[in-house]
Protein backbone atom coordinates (compact mmCIF):
# COMPACT_ATOMS: atom_id res chain seq x y z
CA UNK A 1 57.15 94.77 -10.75
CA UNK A 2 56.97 92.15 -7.92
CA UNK A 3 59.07 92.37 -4.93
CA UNK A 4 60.86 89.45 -3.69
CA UNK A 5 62.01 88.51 -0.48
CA UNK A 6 65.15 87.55 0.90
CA UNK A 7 66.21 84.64 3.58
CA UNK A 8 69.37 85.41 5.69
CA UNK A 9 70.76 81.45 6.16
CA UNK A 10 73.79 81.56 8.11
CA UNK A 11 75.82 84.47 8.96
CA UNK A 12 78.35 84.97 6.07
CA UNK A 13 75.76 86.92 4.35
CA UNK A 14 74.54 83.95 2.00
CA UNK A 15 71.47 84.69 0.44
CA UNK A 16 68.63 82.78 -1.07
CA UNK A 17 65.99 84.74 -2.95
CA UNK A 18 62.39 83.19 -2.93
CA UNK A 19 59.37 84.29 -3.72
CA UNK A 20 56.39 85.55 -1.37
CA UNK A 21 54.71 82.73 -1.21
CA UNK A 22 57.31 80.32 0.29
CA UNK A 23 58.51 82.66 2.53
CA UNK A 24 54.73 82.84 4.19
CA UNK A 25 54.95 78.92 3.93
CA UNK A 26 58.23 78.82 5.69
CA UNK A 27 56.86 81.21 8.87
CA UNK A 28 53.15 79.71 8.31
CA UNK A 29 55.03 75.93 9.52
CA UNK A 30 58.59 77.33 11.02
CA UNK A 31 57.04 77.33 14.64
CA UNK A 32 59.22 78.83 17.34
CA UNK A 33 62.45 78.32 14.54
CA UNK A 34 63.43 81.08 12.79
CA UNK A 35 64.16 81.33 8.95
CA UNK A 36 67.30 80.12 9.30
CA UNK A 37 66.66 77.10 11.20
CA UNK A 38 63.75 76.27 9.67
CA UNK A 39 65.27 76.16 6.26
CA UNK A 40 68.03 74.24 7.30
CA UNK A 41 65.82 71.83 9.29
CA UNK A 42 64.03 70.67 5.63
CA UNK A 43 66.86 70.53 3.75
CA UNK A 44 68.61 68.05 6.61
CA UNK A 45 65.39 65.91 7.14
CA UNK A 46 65.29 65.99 2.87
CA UNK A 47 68.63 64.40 2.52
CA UNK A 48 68.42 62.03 5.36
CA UNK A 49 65.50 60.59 4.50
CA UNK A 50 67.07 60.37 0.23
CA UNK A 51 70.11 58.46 2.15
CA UNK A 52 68.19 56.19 4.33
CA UNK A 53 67.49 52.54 3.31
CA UNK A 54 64.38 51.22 3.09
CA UNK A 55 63.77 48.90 6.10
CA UNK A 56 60.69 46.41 5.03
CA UNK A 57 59.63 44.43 2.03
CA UNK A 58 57.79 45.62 -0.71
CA UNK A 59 54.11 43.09 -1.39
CA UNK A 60 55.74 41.68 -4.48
CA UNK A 61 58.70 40.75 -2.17
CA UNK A 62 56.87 38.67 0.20
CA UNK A 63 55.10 37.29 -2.67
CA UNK A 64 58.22 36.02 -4.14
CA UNK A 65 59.25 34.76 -0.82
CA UNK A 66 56.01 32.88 0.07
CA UNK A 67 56.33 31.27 -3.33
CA UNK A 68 59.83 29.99 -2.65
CA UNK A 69 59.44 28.54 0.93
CA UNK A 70 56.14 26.97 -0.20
CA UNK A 71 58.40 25.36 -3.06
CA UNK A 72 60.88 24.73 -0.41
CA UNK A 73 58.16 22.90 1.57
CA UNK A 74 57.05 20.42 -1.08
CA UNK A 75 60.42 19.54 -2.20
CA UNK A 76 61.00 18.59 1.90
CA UNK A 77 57.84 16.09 1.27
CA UNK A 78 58.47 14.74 -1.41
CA UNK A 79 62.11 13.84 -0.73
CA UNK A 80 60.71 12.17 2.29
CA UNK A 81 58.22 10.48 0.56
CA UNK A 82 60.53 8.79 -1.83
CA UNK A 83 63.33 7.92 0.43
CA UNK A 84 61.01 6.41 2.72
CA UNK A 85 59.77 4.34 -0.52
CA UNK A 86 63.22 3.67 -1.73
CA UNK A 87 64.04 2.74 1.88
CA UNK A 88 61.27 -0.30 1.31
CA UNK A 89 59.40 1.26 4.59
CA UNK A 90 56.39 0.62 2.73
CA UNK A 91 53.53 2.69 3.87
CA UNK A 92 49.61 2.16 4.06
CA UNK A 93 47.94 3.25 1.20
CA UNK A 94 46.24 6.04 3.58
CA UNK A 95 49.40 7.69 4.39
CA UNK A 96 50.78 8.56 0.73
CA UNK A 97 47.54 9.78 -0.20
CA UNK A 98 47.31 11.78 2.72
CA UNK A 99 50.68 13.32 1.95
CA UNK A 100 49.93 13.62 -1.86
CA UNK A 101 46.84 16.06 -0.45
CA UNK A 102 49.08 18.00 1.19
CA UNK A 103 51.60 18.56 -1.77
CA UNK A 104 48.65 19.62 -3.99
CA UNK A 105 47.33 21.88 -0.96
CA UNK A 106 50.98 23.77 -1.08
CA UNK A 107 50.90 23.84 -4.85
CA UNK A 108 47.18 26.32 -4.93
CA UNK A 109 49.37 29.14 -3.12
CA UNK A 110 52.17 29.05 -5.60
CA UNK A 111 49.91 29.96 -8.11
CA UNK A 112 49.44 33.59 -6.68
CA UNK A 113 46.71 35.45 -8.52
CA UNK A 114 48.36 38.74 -7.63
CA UNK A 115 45.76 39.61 -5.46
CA UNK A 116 46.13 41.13 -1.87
């Protein structure tokens, strides 16, 4: 028959009943803590951190995001394009083609591979 081992946790005679092993784990990492504070320490830290948003983005999320401002971008260019067209501010031949270069430049980034 295996003994078991008791942890006092506050002073109203609660008990918990655990076996050997986690109490050596508890007073392997409790430090100058006792039981008692030690146990209540974990549990405290467990919740807070199930509670606590998450404070950054996630890869996919930036993803997503890169994919919309870079939409966001060539939607800017070519509005400007064609107004300045429909606005008969006809433009050299060198300038439309430079800006069609730059629309297809945005467009190779929207196509994300999935890669890192």
């Amino acid at each position: 028959m295996a003994m078991r081992r008791t942890l006092m946790l506050d002073e109203d005679d609660l008990i918990m009943v655990v076996k050997d092993d986690v109490v050596k784990q508890i007073d392997d990492n409790r430090g100058e803590l006792n039981r008692t504070e030690f146990v209540n320490y974990l549990i405290q830290c467990q919740l807070k951190e199930s509670t606590e948003e998450k404070n950054y983005v996630s890869r996919e999320e930036l993803r997503q995001y890169n994919r919309e401002i870079t939409g966001l971008l060539q939607n800017f260019l070519q509005f400007f394009v064609s107004y300045g067209m429909a606005m008969g501010q006809a433009r050299p031949g060198g300038d439309i083609q430079s800006l069609t270069r730059r629309l297809e430049s945005l467009e190779k980034p929207a196509e994300d591979t999935g890669k890192p």
